[in-house]
N, C-alpha and C. Protein backbone atom coordinates (compact mmCIF):
# COMPACT_ATOMS: atom_id res chain seq x y z
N UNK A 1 -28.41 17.51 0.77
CA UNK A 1 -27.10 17.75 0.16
C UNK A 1 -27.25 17.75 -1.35
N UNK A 2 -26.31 18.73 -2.00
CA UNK A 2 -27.03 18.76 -3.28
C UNK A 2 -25.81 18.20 -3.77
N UNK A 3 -26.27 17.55 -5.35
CA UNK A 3 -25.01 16.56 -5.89
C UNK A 3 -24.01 17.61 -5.96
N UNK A 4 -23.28 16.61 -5.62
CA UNK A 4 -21.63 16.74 -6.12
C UNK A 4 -20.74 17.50 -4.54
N UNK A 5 -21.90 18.20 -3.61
CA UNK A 5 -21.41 18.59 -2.46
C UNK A 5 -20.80 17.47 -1.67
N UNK A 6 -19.65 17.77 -1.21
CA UNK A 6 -18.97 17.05 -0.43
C UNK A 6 -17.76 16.39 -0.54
N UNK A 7 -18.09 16.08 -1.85
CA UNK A 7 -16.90 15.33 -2.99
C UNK A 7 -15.39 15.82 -2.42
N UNK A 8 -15.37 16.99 -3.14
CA UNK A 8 -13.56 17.14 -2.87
C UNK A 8 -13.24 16.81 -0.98
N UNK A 9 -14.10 16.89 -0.22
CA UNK A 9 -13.80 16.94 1.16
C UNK A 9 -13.37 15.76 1.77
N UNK A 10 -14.52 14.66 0.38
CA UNK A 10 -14.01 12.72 0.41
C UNK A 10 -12.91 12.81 -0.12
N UNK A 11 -12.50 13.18 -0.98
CA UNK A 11 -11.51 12.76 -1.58
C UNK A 11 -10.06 13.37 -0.45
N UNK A 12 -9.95 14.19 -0.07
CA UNK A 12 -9.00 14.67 1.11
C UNK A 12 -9.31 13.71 2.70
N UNK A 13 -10.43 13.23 2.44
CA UNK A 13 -10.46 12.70 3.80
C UNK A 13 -10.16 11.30 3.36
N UNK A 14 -10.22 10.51 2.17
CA UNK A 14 -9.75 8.86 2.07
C UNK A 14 -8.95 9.16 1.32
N UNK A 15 -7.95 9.81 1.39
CA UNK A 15 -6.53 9.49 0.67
C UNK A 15 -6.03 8.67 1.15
N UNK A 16 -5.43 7.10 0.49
CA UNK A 16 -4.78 6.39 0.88
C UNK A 16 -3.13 6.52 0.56
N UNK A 17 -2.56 5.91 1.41
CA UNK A 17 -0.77 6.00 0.95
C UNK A 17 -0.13 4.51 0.68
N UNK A 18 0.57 4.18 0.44
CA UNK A 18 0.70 2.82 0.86
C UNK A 18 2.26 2.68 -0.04
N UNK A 19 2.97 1.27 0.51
CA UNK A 19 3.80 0.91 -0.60
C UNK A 19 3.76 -0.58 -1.19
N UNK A 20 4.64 -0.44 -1.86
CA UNK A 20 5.25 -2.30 -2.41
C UNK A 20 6.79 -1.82 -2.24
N UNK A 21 6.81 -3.15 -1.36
CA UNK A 21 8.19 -3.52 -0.93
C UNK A 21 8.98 -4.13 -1.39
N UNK A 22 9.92 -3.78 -1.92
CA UNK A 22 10.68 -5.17 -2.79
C UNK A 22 11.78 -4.89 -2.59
N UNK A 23 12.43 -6.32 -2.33
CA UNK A 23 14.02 -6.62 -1.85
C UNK A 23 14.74 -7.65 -2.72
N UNK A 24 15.57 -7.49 -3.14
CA UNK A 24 16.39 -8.79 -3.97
C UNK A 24 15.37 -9.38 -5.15
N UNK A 25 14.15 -9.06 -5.64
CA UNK A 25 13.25 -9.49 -6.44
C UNK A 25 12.04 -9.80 -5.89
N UNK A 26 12.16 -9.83 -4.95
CA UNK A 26 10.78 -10.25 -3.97
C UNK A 26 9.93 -9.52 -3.78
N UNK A 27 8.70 -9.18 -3.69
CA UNK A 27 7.96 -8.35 -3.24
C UNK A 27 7.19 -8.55 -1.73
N UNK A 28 6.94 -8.03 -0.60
CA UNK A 28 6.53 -8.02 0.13
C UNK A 28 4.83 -8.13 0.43
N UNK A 29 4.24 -8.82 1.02
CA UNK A 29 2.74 -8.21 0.90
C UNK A 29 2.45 -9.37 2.62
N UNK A 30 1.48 -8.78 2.70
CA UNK A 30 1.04 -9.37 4.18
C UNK A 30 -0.28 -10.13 4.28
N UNK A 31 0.07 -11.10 5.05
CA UNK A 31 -1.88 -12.13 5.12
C UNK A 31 -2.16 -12.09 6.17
N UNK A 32 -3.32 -12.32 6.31
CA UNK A 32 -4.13 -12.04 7.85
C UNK A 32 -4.56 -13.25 7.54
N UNK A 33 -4.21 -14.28 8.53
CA UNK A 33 -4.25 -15.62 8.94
C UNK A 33 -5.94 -15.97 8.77
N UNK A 34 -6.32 -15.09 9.70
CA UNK A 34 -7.87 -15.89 10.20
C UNK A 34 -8.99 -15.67 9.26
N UNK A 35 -8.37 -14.61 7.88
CA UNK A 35 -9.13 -14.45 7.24
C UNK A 35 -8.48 -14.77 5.80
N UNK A 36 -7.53 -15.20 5.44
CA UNK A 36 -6.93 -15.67 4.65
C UNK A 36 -6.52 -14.81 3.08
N UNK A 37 -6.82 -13.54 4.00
CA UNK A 37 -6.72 -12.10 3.06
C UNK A 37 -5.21 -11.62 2.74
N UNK A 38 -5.21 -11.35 1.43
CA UNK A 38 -3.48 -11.28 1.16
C UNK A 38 -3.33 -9.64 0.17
N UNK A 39 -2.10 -9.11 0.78
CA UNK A 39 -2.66 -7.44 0.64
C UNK A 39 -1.39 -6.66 0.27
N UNK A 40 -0.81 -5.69 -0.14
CA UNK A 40 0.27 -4.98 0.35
C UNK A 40 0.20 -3.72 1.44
N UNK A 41 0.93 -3.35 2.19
CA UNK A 41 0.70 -2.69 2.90
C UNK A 41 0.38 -1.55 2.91
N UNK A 42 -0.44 -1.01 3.42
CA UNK A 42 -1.18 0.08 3.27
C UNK A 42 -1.79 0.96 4.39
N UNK A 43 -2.10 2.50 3.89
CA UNK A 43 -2.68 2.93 5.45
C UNK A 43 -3.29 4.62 4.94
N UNK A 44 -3.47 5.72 5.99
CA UNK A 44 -3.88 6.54 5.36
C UNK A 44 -3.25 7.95 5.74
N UNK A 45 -3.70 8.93 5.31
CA UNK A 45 -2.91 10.24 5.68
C UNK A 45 -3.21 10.89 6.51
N UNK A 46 -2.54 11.10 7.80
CA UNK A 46 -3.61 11.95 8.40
C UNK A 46 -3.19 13.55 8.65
N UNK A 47 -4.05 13.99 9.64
CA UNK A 47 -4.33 15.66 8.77
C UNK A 47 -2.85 16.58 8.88
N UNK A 48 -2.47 16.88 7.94
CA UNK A 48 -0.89 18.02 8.13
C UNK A 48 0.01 17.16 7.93
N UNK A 49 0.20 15.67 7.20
CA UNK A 49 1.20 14.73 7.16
C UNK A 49 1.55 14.14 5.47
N UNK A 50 2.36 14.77 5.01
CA UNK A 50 2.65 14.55 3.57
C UNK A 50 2.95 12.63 3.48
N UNK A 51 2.13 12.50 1.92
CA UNK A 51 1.45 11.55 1.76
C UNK A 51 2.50 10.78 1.66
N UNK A 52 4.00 10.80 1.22
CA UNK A 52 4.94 10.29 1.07
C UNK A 52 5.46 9.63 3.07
N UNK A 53 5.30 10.56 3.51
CA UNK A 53 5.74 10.27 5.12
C UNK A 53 4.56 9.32 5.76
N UNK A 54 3.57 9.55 5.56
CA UNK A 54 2.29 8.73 5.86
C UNK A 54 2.51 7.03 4.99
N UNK A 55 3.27 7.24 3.87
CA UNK A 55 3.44 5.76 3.38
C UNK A 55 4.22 5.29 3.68
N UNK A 56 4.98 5.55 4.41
CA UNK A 56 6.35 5.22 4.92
C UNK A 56 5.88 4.74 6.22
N UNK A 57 5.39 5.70 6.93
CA UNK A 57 4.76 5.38 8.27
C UNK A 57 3.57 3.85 8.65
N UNK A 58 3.06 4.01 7.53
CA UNK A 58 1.81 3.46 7.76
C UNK A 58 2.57 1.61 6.90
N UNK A 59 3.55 1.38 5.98
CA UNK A 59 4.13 0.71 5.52
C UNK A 59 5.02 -0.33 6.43
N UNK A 60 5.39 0.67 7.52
CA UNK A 60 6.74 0.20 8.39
C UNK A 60 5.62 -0.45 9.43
N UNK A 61 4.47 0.23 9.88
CA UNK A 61 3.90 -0.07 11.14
C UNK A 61 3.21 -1.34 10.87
N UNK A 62 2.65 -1.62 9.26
CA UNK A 62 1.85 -2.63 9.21
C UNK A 62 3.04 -4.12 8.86
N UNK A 63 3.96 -3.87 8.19
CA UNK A 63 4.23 -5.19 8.10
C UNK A 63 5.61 -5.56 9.14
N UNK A 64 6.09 -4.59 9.89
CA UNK A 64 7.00 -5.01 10.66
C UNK A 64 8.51 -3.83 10.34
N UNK A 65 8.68 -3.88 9.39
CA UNK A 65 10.11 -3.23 8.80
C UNK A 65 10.34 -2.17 8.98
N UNK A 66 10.92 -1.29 10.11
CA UNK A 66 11.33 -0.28 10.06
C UNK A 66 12.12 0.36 9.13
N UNK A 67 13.15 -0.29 8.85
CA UNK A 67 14.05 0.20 7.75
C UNK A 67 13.75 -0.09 6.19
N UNK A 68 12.81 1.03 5.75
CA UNK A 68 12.42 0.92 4.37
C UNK A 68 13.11 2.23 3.98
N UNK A 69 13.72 2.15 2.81
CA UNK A 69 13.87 3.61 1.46
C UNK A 69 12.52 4.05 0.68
N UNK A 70 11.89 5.24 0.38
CA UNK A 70 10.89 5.51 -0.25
C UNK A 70 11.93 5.41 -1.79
N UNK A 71 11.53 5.23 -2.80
CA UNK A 71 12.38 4.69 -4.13
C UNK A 71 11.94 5.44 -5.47
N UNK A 72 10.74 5.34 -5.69
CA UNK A 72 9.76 6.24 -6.57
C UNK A 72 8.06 6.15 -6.15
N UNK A 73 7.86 7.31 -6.98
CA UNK A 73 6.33 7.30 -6.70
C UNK A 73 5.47 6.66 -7.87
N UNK A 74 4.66 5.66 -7.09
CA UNK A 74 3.91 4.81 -8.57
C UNK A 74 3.00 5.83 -8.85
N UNK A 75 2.04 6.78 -8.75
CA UNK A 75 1.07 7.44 -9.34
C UNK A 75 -0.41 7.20 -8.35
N UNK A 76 -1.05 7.38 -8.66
CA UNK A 76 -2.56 7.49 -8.16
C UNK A 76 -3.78 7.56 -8.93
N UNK A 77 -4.51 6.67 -8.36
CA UNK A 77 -5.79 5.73 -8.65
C UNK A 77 -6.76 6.57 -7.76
N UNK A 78 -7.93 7.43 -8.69
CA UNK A 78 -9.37 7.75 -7.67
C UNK A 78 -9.95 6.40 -7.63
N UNK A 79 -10.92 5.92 -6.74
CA UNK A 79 -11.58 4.90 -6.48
C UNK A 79 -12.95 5.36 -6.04
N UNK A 80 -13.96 4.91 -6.59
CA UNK A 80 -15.14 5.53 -6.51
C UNK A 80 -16.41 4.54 -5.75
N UNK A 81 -16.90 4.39 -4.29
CA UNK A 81 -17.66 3.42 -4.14
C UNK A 81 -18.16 4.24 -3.18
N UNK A 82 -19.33 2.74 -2.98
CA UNK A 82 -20.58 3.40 -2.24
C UNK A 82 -20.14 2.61 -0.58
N UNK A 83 -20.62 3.26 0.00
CA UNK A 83 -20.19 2.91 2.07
C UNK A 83 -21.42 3.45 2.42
N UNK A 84 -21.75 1.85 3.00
CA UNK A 84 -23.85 2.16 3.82
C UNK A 84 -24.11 3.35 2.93
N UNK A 85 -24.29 3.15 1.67
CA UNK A 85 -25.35 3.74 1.20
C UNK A 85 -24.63 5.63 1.08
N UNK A 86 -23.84 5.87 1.05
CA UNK A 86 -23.21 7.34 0.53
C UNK A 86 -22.03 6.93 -0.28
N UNK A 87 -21.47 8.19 -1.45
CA UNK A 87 -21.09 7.70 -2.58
C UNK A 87 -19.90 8.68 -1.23
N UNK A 88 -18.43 7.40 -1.98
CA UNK A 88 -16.72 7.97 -1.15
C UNK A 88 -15.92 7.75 -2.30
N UNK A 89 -15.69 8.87 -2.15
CA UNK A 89 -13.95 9.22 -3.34
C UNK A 89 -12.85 8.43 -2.34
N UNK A 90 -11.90 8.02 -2.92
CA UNK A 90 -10.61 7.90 -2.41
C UNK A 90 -9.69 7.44 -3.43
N UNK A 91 -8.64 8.98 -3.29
CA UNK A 91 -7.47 8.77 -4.00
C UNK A 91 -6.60 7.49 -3.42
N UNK A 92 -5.94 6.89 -4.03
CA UNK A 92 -5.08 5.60 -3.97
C UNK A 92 -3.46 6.08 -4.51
N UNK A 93 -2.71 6.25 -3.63
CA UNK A 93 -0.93 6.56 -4.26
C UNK A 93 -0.02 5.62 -3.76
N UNK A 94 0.46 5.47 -4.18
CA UNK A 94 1.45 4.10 -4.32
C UNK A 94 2.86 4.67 -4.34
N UNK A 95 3.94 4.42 -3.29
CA UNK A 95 5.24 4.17 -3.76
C UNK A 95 6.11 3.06 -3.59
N UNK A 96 6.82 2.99 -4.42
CA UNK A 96 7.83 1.74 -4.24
C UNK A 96 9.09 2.11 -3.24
N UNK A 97 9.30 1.11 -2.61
CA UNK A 97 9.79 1.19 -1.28
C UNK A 97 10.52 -0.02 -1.35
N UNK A 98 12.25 0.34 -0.73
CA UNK A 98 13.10 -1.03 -0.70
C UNK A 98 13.87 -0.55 0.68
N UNK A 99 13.62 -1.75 1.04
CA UNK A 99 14.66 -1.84 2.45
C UNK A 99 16.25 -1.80 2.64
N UNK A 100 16.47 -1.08 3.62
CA UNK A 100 17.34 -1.35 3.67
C UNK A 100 18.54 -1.69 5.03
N UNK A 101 19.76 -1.85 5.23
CA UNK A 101 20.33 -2.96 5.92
C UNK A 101 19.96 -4.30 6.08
N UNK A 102 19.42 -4.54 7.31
CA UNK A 102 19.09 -6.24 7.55
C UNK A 102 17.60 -6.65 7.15
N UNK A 103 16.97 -6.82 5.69
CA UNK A 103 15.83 -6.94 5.96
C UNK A 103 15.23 -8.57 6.13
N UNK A 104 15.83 -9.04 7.44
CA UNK A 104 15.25 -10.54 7.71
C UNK A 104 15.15 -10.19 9.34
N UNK A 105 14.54 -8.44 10.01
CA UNK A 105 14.49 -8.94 11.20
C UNK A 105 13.14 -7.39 10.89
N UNK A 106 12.25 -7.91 11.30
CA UNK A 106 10.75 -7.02 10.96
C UNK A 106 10.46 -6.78 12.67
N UNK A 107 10.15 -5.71 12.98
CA UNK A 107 10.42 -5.26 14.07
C UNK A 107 8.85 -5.38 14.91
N UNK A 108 8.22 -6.13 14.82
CA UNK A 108 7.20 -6.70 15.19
C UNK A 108 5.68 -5.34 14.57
N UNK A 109 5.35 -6.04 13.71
CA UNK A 109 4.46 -5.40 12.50
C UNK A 109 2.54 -5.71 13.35
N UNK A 110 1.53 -5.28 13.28
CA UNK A 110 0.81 -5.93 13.92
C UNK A 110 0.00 -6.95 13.73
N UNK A 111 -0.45 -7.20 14.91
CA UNK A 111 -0.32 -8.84 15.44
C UNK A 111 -1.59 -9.90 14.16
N UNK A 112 -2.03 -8.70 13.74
CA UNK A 112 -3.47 -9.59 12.91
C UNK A 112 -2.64 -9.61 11.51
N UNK A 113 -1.36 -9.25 11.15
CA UNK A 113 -0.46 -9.65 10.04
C UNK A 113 0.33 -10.16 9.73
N UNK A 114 1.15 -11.17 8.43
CA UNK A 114 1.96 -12.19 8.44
C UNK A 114 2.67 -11.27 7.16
N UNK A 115 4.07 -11.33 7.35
CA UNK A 115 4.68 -10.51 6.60
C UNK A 115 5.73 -12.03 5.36
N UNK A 116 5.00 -11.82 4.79
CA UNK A 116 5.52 -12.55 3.74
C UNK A 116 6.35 -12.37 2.44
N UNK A 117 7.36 -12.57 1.81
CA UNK A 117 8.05 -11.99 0.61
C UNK A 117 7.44 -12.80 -0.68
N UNK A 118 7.18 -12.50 -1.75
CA UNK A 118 6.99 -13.49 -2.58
C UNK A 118 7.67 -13.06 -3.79
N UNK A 119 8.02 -13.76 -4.84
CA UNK A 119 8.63 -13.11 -5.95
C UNK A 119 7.56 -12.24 -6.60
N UNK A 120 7.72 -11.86 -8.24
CA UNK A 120 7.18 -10.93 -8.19
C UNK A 120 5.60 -11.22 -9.10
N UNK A 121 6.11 -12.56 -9.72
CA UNK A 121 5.05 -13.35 -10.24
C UNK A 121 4.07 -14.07 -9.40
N UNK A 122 4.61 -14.76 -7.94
CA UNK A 122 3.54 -15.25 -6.96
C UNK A 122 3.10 -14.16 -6.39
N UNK A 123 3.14 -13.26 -6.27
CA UNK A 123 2.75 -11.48 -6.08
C UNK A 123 1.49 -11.54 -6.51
N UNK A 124 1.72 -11.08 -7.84
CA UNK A 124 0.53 -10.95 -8.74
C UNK A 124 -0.49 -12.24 -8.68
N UNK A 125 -0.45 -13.48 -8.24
CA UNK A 125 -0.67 -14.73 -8.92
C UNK A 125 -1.48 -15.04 -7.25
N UNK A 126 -1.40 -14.24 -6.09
CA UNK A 126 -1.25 -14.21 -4.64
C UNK A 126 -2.37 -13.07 -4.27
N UNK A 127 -2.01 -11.78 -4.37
CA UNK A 127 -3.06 -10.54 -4.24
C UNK A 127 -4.20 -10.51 -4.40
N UNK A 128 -5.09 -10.37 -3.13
CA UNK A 128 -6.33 -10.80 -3.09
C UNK A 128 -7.52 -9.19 -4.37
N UNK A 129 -6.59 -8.68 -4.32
CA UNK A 129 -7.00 -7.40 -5.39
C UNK A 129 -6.68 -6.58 -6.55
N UNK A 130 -7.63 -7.00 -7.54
CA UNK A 130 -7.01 -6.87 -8.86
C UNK A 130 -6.09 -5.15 -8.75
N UNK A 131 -6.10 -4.04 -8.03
CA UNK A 131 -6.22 -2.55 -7.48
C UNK A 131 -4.41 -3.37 -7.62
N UNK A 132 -4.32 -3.95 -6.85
CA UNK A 132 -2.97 -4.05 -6.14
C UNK A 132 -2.43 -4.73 -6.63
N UNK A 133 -2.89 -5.65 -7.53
CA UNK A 133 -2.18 -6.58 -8.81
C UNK A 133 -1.70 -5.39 -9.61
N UNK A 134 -2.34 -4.41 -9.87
CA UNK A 134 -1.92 -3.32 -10.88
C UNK A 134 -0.49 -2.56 -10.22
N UNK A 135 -0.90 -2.33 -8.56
CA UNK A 135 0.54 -1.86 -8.50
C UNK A 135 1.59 -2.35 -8.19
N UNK A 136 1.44 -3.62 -8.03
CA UNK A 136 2.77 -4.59 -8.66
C UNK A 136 3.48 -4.59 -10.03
N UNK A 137 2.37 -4.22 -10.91
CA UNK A 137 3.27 -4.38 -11.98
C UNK A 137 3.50 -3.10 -12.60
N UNK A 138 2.62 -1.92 -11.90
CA UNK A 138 3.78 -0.60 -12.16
C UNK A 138 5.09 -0.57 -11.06
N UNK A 139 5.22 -1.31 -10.20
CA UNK A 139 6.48 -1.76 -9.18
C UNK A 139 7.50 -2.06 -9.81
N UNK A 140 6.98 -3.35 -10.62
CA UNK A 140 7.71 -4.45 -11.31
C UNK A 140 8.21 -3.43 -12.77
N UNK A 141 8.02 -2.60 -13.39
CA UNK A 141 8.25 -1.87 -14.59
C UNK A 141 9.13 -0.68 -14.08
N UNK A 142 9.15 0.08 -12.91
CA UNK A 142 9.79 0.44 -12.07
C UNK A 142 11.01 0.52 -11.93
N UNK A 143 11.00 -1.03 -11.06
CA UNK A 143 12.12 -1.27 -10.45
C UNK A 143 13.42 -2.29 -11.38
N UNK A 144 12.50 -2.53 -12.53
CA UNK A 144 13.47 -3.36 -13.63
C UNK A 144 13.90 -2.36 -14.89
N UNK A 145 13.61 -1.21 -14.38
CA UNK A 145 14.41 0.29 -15.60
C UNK A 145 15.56 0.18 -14.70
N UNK A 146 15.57 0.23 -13.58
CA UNK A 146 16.33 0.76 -12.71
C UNK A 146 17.95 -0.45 -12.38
């Protein structure tokens, strides 16, 4: 394979979508108990599914909440690393996402996740990834114009 072949094909195949959830000041993010990993929710696009519907999708399924609003779009992060030894693009897009009607009944999210609210400072102070510390606080700049 000669350099640089393949590239745009990674980058369409690890597009990630994902959101930050925030309700009343809180931000949402989820821990996986047995590993004590703390995250916002996240997931990926799959093929013919606009990236906005895929974050929505993949947002609602992981932490429980069906009833989310898509709100704005935070922007997008390439991410550049190596997997066993081959170099993977993956775009990273972010939107901010707020619930809405009853959000104190999460419609059973899956089972290896704990859906937790935190404000927006134990957020940042909480997130096991500096990636996702960042899109808290384009969340947090966001959602306090607004």
């Amino acid at each position: 394979m000669e350099e640089g072949e393949g590239r745009g094909e990674d980058i369409v195949r690890y597009i990630a979508a994902g959101g930050v959830v925030v309700h009343d000041g809180r931000v949402l993010v989820l821990r996986r108990p047995s590993r004590g990993e703390v995250r916002l929710p996240k997931g990926h696009v799959e093929p013919g599914e606009e990236v906005q519907a895929a974050a929505l999708r993949e947002t609602r399924e992981e932490s429980g909440y069906t009833n989310l609003a898509l709100s704005a779009d935070l922007g997008t992060q390439v991410v550049e690393f190596d997997h066993e030894g081959r170099h993977v693009v993956r775009t990273e897009r972010y939107f901010l996402m707020t619930l809405v009607d009853d959000p104190d009944s999460p419609a059973g999210g899956e089972e290896q996740f704990e859906p937790i609210w935190l404000s927006w400072d134990e957020a940042l102070a909480t997130l096991t990834f500096e990636a996702e510390r960042e899109w808290v606080r384009r969340a947090r700049e966001i959602a306090n114009v607004k």
